[in-house]
N, C-alpha and C. Protein backbone atom coordinates (compact mmCIF):
# COMPACT_ATOMS: atom_id res chain seq x y z
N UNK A 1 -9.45 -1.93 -16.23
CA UNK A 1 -8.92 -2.06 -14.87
C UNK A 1 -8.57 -3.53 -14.60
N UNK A 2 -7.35 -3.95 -14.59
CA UNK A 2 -6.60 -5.32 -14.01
C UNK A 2 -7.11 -5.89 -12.66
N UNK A 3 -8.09 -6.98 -12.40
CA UNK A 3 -8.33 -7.45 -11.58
C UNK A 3 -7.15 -7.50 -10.56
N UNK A 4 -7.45 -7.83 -8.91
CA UNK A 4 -6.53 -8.12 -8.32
C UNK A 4 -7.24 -8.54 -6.90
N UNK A 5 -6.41 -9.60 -6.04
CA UNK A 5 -6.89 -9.77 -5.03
C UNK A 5 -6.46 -8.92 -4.08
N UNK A 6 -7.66 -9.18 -3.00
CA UNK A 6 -7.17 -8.51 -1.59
C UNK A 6 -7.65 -9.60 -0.49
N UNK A 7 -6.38 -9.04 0.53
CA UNK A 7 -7.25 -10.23 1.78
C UNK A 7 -7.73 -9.92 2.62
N UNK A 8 -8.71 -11.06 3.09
CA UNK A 8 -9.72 -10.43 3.85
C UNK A 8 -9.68 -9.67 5.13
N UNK A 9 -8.71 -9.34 5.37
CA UNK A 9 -8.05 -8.02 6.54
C UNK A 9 -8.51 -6.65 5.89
N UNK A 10 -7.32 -6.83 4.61
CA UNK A 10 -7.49 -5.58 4.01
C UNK A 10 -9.17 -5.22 3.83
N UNK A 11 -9.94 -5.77 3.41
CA UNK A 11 -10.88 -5.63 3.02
C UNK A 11 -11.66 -5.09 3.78
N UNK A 12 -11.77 -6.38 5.41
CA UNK A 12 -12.26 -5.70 6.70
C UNK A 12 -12.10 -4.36 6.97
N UNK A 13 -10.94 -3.83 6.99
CA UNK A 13 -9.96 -2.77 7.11
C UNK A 13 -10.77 -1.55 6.16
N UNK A 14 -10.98 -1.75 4.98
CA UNK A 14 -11.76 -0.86 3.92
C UNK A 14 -13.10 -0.76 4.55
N UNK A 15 -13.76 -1.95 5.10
CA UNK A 15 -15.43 -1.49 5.07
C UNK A 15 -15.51 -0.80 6.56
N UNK A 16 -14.53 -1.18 7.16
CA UNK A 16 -14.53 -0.06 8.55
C UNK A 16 -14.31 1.33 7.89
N UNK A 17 -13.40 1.51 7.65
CA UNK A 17 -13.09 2.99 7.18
C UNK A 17 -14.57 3.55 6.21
N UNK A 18 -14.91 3.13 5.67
CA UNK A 18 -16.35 3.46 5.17
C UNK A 18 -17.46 3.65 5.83
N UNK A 19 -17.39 2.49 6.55
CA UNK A 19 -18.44 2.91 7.63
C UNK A 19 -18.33 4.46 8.50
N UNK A 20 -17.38 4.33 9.03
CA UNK A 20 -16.74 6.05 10.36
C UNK A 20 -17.20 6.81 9.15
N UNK A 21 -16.73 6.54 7.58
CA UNK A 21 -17.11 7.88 6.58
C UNK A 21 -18.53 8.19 6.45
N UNK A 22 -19.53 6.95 6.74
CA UNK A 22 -21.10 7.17 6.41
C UNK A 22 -21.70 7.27 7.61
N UNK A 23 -20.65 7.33 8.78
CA UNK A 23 -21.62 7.81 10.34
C UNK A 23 -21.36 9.35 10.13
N UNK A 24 -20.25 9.69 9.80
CA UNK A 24 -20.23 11.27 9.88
C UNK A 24 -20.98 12.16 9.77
């Protein structure tokens, strides 16, 4: 798997969406 960056929006953006998935 090819490393790659992300910025820290996107990222923010990912651990929200995870979170709403592990309150469910």
């Amino acid at each position: 798997m090819a490393p790659y960056r992300m910025s820290a929006a996107e990222l923010e953006k990912l651990k929200e969406q995870l979170e709403e998935l592990l309150e469910k």
